[in-house]
C-alpha atoms as a PDB file:
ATOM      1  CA  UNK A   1       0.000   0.000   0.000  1.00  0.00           C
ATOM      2  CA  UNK A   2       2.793   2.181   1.040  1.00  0.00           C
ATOM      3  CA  UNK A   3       4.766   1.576  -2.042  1.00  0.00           C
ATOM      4  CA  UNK A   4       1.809   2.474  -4.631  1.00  0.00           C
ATOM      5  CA  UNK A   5       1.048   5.688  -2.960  1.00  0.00           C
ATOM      6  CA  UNK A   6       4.567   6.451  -3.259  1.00  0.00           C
ATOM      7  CA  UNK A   7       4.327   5.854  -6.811  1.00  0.00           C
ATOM      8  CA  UNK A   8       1.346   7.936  -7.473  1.00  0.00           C
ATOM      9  CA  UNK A   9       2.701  10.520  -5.547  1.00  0.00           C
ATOM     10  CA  UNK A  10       6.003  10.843  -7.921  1.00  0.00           C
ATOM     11  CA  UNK A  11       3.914  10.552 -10.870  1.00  0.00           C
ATOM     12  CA  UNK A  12       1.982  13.667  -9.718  1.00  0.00           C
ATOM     13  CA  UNK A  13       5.153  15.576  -9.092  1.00  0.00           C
ATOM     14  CA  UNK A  14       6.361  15.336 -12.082  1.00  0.00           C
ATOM     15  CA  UNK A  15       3.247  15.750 -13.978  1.00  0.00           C
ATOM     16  CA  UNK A  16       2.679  19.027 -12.135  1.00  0.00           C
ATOM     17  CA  UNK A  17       6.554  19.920 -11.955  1.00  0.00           C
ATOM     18  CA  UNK A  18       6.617  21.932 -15.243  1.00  0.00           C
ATOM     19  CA  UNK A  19      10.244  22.893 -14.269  1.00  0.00           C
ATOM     20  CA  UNK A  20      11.138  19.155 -14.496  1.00  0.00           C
ATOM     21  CA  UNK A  21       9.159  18.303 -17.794  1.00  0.00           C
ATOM     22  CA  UNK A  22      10.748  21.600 -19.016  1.00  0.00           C
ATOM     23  CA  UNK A  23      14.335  19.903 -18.044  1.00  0.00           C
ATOM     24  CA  UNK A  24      13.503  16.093 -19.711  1.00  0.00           C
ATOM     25  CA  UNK A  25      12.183  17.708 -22.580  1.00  0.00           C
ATOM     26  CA  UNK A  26      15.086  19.878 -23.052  1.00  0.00           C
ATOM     27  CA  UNK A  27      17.723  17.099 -22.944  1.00  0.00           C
ATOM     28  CA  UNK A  28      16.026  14.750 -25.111  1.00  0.00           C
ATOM     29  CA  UNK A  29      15.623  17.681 -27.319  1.00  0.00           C
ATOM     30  CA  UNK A  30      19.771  18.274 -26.837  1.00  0.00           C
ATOM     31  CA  UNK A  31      20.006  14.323 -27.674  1.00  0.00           C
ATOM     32  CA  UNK A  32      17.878  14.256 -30.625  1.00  0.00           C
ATOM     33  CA  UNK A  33      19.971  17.253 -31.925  1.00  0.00           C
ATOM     34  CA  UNK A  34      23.357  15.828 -31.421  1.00  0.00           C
ATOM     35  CA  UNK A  35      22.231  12.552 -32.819  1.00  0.00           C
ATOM     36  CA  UNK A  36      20.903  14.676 -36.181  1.00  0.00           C
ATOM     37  CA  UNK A  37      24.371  16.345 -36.461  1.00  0.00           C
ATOM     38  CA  UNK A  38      26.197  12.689 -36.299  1.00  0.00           C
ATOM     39  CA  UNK A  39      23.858  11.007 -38.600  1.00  0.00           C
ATOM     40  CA  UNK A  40      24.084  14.109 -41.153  1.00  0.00           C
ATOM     41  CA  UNK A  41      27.966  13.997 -40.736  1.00  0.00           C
ATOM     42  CA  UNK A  42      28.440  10.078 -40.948  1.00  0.00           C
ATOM     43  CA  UNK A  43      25.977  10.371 -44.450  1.00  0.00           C
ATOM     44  CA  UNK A  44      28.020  13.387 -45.931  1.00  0.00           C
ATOM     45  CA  UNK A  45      31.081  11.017 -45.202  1.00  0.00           C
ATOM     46  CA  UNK A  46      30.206   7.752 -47.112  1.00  0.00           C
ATOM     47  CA  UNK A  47      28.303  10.147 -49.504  1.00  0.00           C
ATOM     48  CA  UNK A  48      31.293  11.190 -50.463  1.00  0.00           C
ATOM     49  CA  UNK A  49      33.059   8.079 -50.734  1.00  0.00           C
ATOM     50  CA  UNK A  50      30.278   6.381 -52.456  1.00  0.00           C
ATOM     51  CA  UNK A  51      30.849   9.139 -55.090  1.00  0.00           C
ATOM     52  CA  UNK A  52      34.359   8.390 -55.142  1.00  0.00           C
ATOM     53  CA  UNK A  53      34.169   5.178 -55.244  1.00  0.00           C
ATOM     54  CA  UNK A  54      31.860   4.749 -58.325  1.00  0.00           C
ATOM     55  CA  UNK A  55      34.228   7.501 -60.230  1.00  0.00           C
ATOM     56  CA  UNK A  56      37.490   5.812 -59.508  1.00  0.00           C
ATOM     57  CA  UNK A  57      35.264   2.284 -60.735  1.00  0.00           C
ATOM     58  CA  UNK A  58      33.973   4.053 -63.860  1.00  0.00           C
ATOM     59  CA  UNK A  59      36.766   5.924 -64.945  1.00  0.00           C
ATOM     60  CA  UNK A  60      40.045   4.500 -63.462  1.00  0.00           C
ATOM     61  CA  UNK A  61      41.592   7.931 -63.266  1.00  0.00           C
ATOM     62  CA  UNK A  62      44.590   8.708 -60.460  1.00  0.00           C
ATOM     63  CA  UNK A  63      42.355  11.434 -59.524  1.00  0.00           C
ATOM     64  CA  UNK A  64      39.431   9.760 -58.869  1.00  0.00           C
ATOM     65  CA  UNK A  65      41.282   6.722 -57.059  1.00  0.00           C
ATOM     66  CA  UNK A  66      43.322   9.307 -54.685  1.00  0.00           C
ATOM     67  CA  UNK A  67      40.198  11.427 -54.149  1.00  0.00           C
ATOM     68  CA  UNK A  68      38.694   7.587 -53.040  1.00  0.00           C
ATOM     69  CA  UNK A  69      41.284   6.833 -50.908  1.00  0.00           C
ATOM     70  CA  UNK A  70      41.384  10.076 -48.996  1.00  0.00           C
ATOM     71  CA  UNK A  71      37.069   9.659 -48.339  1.00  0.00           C
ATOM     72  CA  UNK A  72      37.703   6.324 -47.726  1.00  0.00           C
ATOM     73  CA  UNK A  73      40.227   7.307 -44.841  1.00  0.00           C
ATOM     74  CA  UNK A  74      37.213   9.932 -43.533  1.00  0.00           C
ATOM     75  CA  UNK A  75      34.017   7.629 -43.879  1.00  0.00           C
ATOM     76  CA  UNK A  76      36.423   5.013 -42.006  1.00  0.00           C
ATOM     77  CA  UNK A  77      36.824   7.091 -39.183  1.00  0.00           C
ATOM     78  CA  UNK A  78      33.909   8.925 -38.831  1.00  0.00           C
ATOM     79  CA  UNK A  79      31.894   5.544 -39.020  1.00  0.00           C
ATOM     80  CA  UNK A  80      33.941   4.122 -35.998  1.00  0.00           C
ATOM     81  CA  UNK A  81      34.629   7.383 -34.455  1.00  0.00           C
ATOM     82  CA  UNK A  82      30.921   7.711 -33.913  1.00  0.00           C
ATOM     83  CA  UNK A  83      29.993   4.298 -33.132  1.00  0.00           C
ATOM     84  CA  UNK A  84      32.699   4.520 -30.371  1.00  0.00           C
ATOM     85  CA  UNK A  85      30.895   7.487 -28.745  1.00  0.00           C
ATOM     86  CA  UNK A  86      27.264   6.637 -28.866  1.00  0.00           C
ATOM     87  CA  UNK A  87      28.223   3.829 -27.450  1.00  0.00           C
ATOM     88  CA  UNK A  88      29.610   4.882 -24.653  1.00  0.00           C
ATOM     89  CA  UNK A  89      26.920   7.187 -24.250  1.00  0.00           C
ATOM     90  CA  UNK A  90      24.305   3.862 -24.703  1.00  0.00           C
ATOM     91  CA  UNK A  91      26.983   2.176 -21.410  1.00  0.00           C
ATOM     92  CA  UNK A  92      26.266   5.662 -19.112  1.00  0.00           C
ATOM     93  CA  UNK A  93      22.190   4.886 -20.132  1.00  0.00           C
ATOM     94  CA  UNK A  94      22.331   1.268 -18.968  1.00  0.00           C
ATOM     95  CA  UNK A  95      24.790   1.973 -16.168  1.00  0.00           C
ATOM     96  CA  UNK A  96      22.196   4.298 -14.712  1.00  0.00           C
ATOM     97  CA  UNK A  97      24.634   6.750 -14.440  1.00  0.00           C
ATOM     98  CA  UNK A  98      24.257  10.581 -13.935  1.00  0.00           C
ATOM     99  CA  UNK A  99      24.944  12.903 -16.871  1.00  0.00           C
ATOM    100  CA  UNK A 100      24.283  15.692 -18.681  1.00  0.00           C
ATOM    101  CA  UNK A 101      23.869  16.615 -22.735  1.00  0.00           C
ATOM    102  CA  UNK A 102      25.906  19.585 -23.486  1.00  0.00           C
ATOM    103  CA  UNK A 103      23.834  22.193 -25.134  1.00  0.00           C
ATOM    104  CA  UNK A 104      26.195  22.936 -27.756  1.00  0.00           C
ATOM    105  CA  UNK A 105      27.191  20.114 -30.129  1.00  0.00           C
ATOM    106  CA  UNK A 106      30.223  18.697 -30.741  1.00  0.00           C
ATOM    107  CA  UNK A 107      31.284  15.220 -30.895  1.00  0.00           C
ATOM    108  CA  UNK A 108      30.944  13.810 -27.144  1.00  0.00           C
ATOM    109  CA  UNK A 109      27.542  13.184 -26.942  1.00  0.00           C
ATOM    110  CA  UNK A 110      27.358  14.193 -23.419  1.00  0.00           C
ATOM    111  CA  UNK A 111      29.138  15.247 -19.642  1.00  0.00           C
ATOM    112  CA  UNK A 112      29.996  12.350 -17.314  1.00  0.00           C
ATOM    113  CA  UNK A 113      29.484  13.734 -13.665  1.00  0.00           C
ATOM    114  CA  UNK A 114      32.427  11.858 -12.233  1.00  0.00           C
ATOM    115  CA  UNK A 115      31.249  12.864  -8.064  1.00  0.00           C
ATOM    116  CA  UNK A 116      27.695  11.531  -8.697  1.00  0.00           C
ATOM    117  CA  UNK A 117      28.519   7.826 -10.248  1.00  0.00           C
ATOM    118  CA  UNK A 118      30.520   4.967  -8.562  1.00  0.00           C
ATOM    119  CA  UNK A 119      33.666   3.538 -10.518  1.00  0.00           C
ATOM    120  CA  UNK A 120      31.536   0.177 -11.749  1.00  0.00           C
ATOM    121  CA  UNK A 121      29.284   2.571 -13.628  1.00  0.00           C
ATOM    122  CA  UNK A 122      32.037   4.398 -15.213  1.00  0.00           C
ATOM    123  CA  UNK A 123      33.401   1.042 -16.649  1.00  0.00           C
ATOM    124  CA  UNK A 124      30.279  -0.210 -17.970  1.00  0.00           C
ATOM    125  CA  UNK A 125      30.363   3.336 -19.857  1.00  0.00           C
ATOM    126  CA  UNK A 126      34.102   3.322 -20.930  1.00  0.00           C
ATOM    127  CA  UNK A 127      33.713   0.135 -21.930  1.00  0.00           C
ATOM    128  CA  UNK A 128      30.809   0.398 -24.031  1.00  0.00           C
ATOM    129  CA  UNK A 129      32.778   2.665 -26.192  1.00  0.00           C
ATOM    130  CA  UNK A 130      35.155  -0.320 -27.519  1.00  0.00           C
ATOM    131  CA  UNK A 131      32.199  -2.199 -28.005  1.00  0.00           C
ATOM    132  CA  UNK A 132      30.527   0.276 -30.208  1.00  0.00           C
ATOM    133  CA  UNK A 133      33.891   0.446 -32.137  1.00  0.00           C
ATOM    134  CA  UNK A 134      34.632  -3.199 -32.245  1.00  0.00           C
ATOM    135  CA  UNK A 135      31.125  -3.769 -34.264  1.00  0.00           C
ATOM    136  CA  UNK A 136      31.265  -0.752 -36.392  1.00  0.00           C
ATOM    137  CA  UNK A 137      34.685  -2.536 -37.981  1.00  0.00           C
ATOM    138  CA  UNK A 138      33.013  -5.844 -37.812  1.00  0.00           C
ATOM    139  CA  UNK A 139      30.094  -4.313 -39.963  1.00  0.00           C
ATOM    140  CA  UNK A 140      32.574  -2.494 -42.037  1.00  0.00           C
ATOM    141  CA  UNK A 141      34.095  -5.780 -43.319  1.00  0.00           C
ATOM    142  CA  UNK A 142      31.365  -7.259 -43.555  1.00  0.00           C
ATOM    143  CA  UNK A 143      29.536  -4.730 -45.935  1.00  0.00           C
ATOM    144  CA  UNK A 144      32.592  -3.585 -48.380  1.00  0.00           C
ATOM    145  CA  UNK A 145      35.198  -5.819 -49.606  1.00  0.00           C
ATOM    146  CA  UNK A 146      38.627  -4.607 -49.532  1.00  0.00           C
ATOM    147  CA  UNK A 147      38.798  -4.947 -53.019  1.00  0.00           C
ATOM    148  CA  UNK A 148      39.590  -1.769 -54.352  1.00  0.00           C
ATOM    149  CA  UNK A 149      42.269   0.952 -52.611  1.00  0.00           C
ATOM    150  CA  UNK A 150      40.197   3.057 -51.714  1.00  0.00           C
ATOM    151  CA  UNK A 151      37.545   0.657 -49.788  1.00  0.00           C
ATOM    152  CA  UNK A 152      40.964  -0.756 -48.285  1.00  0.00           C
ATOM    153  CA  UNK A 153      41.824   2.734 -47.015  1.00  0.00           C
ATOM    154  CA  UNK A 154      38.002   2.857 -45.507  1.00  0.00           C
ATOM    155  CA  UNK A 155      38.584  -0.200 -43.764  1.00  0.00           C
ATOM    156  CA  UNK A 156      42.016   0.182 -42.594  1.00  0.00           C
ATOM    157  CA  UNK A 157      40.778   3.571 -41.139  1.00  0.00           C
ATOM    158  CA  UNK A 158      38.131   2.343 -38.870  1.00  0.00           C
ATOM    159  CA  UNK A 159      40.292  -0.481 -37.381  1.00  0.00           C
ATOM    160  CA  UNK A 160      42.892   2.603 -37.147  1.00  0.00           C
ATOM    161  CA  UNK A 161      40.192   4.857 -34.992  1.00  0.00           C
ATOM    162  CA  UNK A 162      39.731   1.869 -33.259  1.00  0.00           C
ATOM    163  CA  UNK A 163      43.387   1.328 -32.287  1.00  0.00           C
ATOM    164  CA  UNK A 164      43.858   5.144 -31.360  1.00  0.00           C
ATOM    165  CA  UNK A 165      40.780   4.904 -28.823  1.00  0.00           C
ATOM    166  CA  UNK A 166      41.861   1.743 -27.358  1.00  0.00           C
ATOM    167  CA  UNK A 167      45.262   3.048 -27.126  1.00  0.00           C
ATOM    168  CA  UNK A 168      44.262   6.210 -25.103  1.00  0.00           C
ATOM    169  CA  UNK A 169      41.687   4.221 -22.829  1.00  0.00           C
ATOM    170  CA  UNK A 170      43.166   0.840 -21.943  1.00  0.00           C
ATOM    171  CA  UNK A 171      45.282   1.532 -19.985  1.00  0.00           C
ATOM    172  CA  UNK A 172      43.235   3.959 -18.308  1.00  0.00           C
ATOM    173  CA  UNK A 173      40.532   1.032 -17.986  1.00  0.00           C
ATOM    174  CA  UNK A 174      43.467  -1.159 -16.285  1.00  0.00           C
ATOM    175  CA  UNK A 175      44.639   1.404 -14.342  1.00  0.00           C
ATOM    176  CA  UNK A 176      41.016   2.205 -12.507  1.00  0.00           C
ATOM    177  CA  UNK A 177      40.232  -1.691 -12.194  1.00  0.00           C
ATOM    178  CA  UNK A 178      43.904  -1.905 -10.597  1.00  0.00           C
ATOM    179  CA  UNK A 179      42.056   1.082  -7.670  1.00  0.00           C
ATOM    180  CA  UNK A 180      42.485   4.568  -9.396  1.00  0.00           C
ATOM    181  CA  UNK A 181      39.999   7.385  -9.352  1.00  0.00           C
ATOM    182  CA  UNK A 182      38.414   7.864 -12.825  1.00  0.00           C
ATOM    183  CA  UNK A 183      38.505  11.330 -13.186  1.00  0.00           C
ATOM    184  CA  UNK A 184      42.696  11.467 -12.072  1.00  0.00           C
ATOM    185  CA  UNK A 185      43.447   9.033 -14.267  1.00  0.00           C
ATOM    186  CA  UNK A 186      41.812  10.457 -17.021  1.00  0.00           C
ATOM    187  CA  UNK A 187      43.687  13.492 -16.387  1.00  0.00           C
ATOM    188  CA  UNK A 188      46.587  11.603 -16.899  1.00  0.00           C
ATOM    189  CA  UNK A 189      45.868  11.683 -20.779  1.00  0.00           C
ATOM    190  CA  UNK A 190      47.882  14.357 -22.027  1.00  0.00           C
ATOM    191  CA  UNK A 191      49.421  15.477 -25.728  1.00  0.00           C
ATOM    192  CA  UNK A 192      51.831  12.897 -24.821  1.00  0.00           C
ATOM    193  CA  UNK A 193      49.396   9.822 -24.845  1.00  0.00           C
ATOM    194  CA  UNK A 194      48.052  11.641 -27.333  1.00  0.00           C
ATOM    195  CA  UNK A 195      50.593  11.860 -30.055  1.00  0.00           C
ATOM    196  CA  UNK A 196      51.621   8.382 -28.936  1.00  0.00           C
ATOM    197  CA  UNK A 197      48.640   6.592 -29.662  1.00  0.00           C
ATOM    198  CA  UNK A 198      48.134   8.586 -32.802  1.00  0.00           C
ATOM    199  CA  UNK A 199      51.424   7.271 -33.882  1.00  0.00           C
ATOM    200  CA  UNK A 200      50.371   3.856 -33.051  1.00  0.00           C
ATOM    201  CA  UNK A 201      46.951   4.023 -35.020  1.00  0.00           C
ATOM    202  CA  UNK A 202      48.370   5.248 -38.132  1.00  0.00           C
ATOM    203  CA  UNK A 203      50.798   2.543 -38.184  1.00  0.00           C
ATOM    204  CA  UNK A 204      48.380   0.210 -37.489  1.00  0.00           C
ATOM    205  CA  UNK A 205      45.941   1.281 -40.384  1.00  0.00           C
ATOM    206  CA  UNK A 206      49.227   2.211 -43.439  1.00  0.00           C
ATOM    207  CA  UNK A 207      50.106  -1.833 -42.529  1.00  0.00           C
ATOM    208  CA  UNK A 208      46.782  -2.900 -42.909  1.00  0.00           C
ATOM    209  CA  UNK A 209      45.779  -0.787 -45.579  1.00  0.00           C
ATOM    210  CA  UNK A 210      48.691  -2.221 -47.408  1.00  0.00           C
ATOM    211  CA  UNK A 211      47.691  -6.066 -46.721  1.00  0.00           C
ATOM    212  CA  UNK A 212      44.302  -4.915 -47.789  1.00  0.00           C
ATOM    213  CA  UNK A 213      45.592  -3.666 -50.791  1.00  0.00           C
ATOM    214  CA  UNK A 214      47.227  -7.030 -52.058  1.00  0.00           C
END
């Protein structure tokens, strides 16, 4: 009895709470906006290379094969780039954790507030981000062969954006299982880890691009 009329009570709050409806509305409206920008930016991106693609097929020009090669390299990235981020938006959703949606957009999809969630929920997040990436590449090879140069550039790039992530939050992830705080050892990534995992990635995706290429 107790627990129904505690129910019914919060329904009636926030029914007759227009500051919080206000609020809900306003971040799914923040949400919906970011994920318009993404979708419009990942569709621009294998727009492009789709053109590309069919030119360099048709036509067999250096042009048209270099212009391929270099959307390839952007649809490749954007494509796991993205993935990587909505999904670790999708892990902070399921964690139940507490965050916000920036009102500008940009490319995080939203603010992790580090005092208000516990370290298993920023895991389940951080994690959630490899998994996003991991299937965008898996769906990658599965759609396009790498039969062309320019669709092995595409796919070499999103196992590359894949690399750099994991490179800059690995060890992070180990670190924080291993008993550090989340937000000081994110604040441990500096132009350092940076560069250094950019280094690794493009290595990673100019040797596979190459065995792709074969």
């Amino acid at each position: 009895m107790t627990e129904n009329t505690q129910s019914e009570e919060s329904v009636v709050t926030l029914e007759d709470n227009p500051e919080m409806a206000s609020l809900a509305s306003s971040r799914g409206f923040r949400l919906g906006k970011q994920a318009g920008l993404h979708l419009l930016i990942w569709m621009s991106a294998f727009g492009l290379f789709a053109a590309a693609d069919s030119w360099a097929a048709l036509t067999g020009l250096g042009l048209a094969t270099l212009l391929c090669v270099m959307s390839g390299v952007i649809a490749g990235l954007t494509t796991t780039t993205l993935a990587h981020e909505w999904f670790h938006w999708l892990g902070a959703w399921l964690s139940g954790g507490s965050y916000d949606i920036p009102a500008k957009s940009g490319l995080f999809v939203y603010d992790w507030h580090f005092e208000q969630n516990d370290v298993r929920k920023f895991l389940i997040m951080s994690v959630a981000g490899s998994v996003g990436g991991a299937l965008a590449v898996l769906l990658l090879w599965n759609a396009l062969p790498a039969d062309t140069l320019g669709r092995a550039a595409l796919r070499a790039a999103a196992i590359g954006s894949f690399v750099f992530a994991a490179a800059i939050e690995w060890p992070v992830l180990q670190r924080i299982r291993n008993g550090g705080d989340p937000l000081a050892e994110l604040s441990k990534i500096n132009q350092r880890v940076l560069s250094r995992s950019f280094i690794i990635a493009v290595i990673a995706g100019v040797v596979l691009m190459v065995m792709f290429a074969r």
